[in-house]
PDB file of N, CA and C in Angstrom:
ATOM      1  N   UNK A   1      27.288  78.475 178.319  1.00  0.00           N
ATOM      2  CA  UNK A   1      26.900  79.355 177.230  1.00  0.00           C
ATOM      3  C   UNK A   1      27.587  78.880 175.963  1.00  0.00           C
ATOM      4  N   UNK A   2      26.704  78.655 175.011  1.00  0.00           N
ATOM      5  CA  UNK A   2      27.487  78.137 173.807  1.00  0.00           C
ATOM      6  C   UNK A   2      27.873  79.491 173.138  1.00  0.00           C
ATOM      7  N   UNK A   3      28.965  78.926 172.189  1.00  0.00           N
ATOM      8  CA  UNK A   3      29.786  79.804 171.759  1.00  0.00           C
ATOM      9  C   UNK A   3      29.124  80.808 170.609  1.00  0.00           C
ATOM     10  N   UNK A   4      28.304  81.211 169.803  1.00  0.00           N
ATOM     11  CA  UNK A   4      28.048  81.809 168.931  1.00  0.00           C
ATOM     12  C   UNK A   4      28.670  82.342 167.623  1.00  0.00           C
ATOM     13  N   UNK A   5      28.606  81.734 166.609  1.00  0.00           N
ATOM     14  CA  UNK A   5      28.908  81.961 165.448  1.00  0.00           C
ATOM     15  C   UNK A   5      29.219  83.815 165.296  1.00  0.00           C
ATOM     16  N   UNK A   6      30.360  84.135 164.919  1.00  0.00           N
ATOM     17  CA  UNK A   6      31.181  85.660 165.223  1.00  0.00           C
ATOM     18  C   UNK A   6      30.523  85.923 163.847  1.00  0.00           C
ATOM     19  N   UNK A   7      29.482  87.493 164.112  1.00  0.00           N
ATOM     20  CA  UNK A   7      29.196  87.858 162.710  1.00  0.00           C
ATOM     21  C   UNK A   7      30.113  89.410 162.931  1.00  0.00           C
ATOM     22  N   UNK A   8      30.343  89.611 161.743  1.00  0.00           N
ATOM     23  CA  UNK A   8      31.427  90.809 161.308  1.00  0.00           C
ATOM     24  C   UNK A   8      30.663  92.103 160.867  1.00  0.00           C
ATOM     25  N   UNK A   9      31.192  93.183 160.856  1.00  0.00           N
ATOM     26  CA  UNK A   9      30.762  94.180 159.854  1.00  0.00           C
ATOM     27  C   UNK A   9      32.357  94.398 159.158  1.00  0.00           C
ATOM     28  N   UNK A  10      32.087  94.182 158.046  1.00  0.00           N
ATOM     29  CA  UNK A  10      33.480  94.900 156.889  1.00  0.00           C
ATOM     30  C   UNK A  10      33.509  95.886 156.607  1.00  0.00           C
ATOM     31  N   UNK A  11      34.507  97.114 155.817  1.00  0.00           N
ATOM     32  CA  UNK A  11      34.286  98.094 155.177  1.00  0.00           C
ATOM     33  C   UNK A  11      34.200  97.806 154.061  1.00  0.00           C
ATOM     34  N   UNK A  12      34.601  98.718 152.763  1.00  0.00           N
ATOM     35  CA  UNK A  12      35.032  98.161 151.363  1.00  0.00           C
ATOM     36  C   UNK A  12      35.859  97.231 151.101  1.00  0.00           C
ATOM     37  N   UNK A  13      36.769  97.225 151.459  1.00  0.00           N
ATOM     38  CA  UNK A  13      37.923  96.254 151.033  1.00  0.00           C
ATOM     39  C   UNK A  13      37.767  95.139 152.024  1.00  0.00           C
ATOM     40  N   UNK A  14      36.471  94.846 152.413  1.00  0.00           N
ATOM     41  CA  UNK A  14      36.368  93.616 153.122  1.00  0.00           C
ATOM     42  C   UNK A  14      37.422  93.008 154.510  1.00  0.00           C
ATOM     43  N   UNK A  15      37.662  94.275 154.837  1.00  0.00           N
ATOM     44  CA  UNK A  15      38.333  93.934 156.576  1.00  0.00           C
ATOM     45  C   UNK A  15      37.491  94.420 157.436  1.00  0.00           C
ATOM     46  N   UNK A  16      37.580  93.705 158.438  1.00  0.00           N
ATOM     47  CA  UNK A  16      36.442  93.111 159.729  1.00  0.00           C
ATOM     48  C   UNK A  16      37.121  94.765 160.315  1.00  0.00           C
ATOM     49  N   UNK A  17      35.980  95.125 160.837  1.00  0.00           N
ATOM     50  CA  UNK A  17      35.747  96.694 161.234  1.00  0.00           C
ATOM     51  C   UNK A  17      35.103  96.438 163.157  1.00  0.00           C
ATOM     52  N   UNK A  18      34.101  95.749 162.856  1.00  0.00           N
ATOM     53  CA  UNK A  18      33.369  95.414 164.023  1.00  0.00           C
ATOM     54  C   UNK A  18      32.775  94.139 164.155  1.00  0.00           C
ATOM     55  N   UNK A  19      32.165  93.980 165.491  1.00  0.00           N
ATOM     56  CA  UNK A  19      31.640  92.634 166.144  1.00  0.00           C
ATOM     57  C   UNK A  19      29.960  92.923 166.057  1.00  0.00           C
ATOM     58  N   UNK A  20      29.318  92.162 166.160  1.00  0.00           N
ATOM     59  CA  UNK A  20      27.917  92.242 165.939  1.00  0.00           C
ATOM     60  C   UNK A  20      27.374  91.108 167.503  1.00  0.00           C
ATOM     61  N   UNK A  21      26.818  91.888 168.007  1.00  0.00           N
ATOM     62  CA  UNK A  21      26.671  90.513 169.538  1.00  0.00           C
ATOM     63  C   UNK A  21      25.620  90.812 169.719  1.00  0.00           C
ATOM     64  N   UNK A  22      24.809  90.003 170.250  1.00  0.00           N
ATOM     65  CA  UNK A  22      23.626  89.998 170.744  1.00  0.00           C
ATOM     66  C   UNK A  22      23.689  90.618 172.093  1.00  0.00           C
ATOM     67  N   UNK A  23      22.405  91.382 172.737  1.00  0.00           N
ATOM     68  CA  UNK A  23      22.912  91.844 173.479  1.00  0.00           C
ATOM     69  C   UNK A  23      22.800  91.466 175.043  1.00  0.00           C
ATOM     70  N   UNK A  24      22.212  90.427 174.950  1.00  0.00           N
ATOM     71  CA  UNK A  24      22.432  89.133 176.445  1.00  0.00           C
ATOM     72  C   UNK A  24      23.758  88.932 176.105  1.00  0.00           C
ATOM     73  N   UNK A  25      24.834  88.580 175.338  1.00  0.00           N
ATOM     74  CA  UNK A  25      26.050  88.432 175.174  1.00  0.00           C
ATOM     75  C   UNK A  25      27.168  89.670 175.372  1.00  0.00           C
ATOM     76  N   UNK A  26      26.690  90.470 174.892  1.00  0.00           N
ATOM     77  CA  UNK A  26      27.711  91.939 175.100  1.00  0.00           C
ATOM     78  C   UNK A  26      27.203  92.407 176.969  1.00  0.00           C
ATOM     79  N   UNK A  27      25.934  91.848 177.345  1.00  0.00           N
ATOM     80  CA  UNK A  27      26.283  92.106 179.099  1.00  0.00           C
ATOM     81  C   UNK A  27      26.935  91.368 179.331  1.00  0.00           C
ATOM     82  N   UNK A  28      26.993  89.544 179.409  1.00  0.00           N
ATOM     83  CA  UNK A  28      27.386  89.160 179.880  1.00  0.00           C
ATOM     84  C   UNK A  28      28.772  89.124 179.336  1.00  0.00           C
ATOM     85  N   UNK A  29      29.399  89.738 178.668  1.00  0.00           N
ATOM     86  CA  UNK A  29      30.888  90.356 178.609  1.00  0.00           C
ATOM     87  C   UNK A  29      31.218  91.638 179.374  1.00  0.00           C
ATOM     88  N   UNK A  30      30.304  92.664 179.352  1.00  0.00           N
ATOM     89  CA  UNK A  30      30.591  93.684 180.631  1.00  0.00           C
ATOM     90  C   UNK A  30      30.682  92.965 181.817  1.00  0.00           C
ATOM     91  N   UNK A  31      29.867  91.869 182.039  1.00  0.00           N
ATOM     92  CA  UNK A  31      29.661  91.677 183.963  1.00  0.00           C
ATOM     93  C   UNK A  31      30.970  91.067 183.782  1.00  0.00           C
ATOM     94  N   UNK A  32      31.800  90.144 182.620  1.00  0.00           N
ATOM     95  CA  UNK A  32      32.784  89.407 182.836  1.00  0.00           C
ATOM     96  C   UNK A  32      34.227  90.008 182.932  1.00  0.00           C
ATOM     97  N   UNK A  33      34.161  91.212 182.464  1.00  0.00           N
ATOM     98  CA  UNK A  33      35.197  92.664 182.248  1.00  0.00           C
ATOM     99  C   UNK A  33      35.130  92.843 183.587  1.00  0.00           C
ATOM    100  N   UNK A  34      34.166  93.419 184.679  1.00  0.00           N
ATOM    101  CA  UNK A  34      33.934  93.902 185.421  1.00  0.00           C
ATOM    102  C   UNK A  34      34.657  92.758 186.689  1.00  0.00           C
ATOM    103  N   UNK A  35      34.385  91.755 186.835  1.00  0.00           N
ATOM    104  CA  UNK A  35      34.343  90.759 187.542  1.00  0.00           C
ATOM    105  C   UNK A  35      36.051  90.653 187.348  1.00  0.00           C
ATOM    106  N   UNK A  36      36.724  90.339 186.296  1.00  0.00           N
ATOM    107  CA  UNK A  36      38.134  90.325 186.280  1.00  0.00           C
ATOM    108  C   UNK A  36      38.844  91.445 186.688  1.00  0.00           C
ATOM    109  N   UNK A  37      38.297  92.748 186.141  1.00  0.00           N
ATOM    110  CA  UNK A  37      38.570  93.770 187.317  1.00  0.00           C
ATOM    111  C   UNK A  37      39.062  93.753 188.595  1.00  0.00           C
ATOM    112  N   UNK A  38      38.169  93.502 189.085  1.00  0.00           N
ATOM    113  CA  UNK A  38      38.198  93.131 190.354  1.00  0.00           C
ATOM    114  C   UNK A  38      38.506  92.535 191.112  1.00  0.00           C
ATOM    115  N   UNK A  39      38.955  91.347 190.319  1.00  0.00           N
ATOM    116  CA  UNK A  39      40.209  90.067 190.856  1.00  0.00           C
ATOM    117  C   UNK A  39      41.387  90.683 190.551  1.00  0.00           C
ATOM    118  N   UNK A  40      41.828  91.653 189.036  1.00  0.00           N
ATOM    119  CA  UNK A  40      42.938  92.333 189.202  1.00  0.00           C
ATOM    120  C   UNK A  40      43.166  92.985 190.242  1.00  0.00           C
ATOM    121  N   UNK A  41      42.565  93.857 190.948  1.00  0.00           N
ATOM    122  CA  UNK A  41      42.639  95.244 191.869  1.00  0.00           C
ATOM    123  C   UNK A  41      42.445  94.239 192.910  1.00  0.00           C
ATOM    124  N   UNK A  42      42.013  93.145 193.246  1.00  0.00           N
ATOM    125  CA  UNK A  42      42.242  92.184 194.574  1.00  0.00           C
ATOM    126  C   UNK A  42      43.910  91.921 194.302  1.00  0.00           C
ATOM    127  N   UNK A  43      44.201  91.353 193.472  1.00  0.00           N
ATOM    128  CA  UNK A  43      45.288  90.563 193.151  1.00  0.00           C
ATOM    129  C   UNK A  43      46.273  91.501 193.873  1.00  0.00           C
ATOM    130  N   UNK A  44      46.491  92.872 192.917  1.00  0.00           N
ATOM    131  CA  UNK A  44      47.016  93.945 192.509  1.00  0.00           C
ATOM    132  C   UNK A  44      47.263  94.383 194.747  1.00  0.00           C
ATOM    133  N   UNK A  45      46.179  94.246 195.339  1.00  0.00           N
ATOM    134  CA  UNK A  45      46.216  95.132 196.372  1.00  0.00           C
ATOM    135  C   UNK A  45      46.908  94.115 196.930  1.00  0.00           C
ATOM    136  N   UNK A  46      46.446  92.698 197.195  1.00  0.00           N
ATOM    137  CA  UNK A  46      47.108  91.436 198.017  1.00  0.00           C
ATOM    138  C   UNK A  46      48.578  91.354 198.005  1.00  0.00           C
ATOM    139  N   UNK A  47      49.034  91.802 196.831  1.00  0.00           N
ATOM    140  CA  UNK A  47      50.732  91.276 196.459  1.00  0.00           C
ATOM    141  C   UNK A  47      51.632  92.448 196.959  1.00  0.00           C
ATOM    142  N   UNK A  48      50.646  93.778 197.351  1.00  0.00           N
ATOM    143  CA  UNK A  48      51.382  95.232 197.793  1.00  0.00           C
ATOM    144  C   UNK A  48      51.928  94.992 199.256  1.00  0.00           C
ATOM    145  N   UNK A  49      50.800  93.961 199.599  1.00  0.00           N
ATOM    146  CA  UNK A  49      51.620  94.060 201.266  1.00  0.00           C
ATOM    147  C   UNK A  49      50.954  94.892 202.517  1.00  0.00           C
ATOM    148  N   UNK A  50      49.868  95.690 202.086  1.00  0.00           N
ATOM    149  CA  UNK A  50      50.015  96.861 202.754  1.00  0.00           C
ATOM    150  C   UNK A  50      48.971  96.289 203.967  1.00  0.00           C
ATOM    151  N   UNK A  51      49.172  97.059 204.975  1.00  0.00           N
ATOM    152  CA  UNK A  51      47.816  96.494 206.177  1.00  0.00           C
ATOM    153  C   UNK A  51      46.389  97.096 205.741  1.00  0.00           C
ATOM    154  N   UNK A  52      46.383  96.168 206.075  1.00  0.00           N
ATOM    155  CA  UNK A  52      44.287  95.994 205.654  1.00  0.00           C
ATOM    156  C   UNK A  52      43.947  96.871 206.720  1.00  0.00           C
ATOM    157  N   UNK A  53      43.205  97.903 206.560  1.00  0.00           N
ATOM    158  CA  UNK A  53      42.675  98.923 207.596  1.00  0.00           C
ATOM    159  C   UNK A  53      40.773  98.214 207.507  1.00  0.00           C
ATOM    160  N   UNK A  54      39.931  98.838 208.770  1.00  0.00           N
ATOM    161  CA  UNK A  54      38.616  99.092 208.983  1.00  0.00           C
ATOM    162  C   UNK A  54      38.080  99.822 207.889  1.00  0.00           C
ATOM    163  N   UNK A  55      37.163  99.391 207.530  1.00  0.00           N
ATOM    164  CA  UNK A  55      36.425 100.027 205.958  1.00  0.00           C
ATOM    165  C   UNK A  55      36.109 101.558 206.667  1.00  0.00           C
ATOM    166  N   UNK A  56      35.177 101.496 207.954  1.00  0.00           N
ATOM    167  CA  UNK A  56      35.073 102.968 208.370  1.00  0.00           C
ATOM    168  C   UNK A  56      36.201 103.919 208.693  1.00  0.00           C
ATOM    169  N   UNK A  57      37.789 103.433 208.826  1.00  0.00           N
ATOM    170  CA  UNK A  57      38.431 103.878 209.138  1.00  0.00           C
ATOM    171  C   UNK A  57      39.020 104.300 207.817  1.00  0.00           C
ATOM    172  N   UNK A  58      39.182 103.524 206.562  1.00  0.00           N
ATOM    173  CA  UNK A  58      39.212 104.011 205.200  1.00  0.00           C
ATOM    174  C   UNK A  58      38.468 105.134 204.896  1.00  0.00           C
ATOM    175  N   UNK A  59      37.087 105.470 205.044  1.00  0.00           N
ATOM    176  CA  UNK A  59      36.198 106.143 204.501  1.00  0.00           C
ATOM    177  C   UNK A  59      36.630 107.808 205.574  1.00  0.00           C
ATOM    178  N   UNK A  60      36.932 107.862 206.295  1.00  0.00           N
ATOM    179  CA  UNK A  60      37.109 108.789 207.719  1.00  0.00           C
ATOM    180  C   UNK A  60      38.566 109.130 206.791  1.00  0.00           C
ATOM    181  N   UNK A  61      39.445 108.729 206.988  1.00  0.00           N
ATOM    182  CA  UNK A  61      40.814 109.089 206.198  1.00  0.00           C
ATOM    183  C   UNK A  61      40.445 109.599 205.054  1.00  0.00           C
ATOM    184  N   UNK A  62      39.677 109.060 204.391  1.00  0.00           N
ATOM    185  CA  UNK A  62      39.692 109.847 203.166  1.00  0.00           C
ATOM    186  C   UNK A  62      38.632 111.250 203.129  1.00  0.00           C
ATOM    187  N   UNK A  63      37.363 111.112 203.717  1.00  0.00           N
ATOM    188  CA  UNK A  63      37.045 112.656 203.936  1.00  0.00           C
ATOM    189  C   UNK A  63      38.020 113.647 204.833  1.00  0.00           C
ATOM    190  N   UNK A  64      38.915 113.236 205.468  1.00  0.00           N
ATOM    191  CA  UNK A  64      39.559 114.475 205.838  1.00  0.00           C
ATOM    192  C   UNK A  64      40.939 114.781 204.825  1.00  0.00           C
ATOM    193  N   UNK A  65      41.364 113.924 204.004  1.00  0.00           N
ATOM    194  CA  UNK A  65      42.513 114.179 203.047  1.00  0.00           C
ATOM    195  C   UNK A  65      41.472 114.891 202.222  1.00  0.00           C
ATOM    196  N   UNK A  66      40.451 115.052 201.940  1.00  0.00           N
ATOM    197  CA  UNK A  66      39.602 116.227 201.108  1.00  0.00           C
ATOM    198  C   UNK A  66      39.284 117.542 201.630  1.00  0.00           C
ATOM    199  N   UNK A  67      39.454 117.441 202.887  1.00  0.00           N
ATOM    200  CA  UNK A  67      39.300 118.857 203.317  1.00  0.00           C
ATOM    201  C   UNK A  67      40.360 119.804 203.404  1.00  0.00           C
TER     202      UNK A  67
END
């Protein structure tokens, strides 16, 4: 993806206020937000240590801590 020339919006006194993106570019900055996310909260869970449980056994624990 080439880089795109950054257009601005100013106020009066000519300081940059906002970004102007096209909007194939502002998704593919959500999916890229989203995606690092998610390597954080991988990262984040990997370095805790904790034992990896059964996804159904996750989901079962947690409807009864709601009741």
């Amino acid at each position: 993806m080439a880089i795109p020339k950054p257009r601005f919006v100013v106020d009066d006194r000519g300081e940059k206020t906002a970004v102007i993106l096209d909007i194939a570019e502002y998704r593919k900055l959500l999916e890229d937000a989203e995606e690092l996310e998610a390597i954080r909260a991988y990262d984040s869970a990997k370095a805790a240590g904790d034992e990896a449980i059964p996804f159904e056994q996750a989901v079962a624990e947690i409807e009864r801590d709601r009741k």
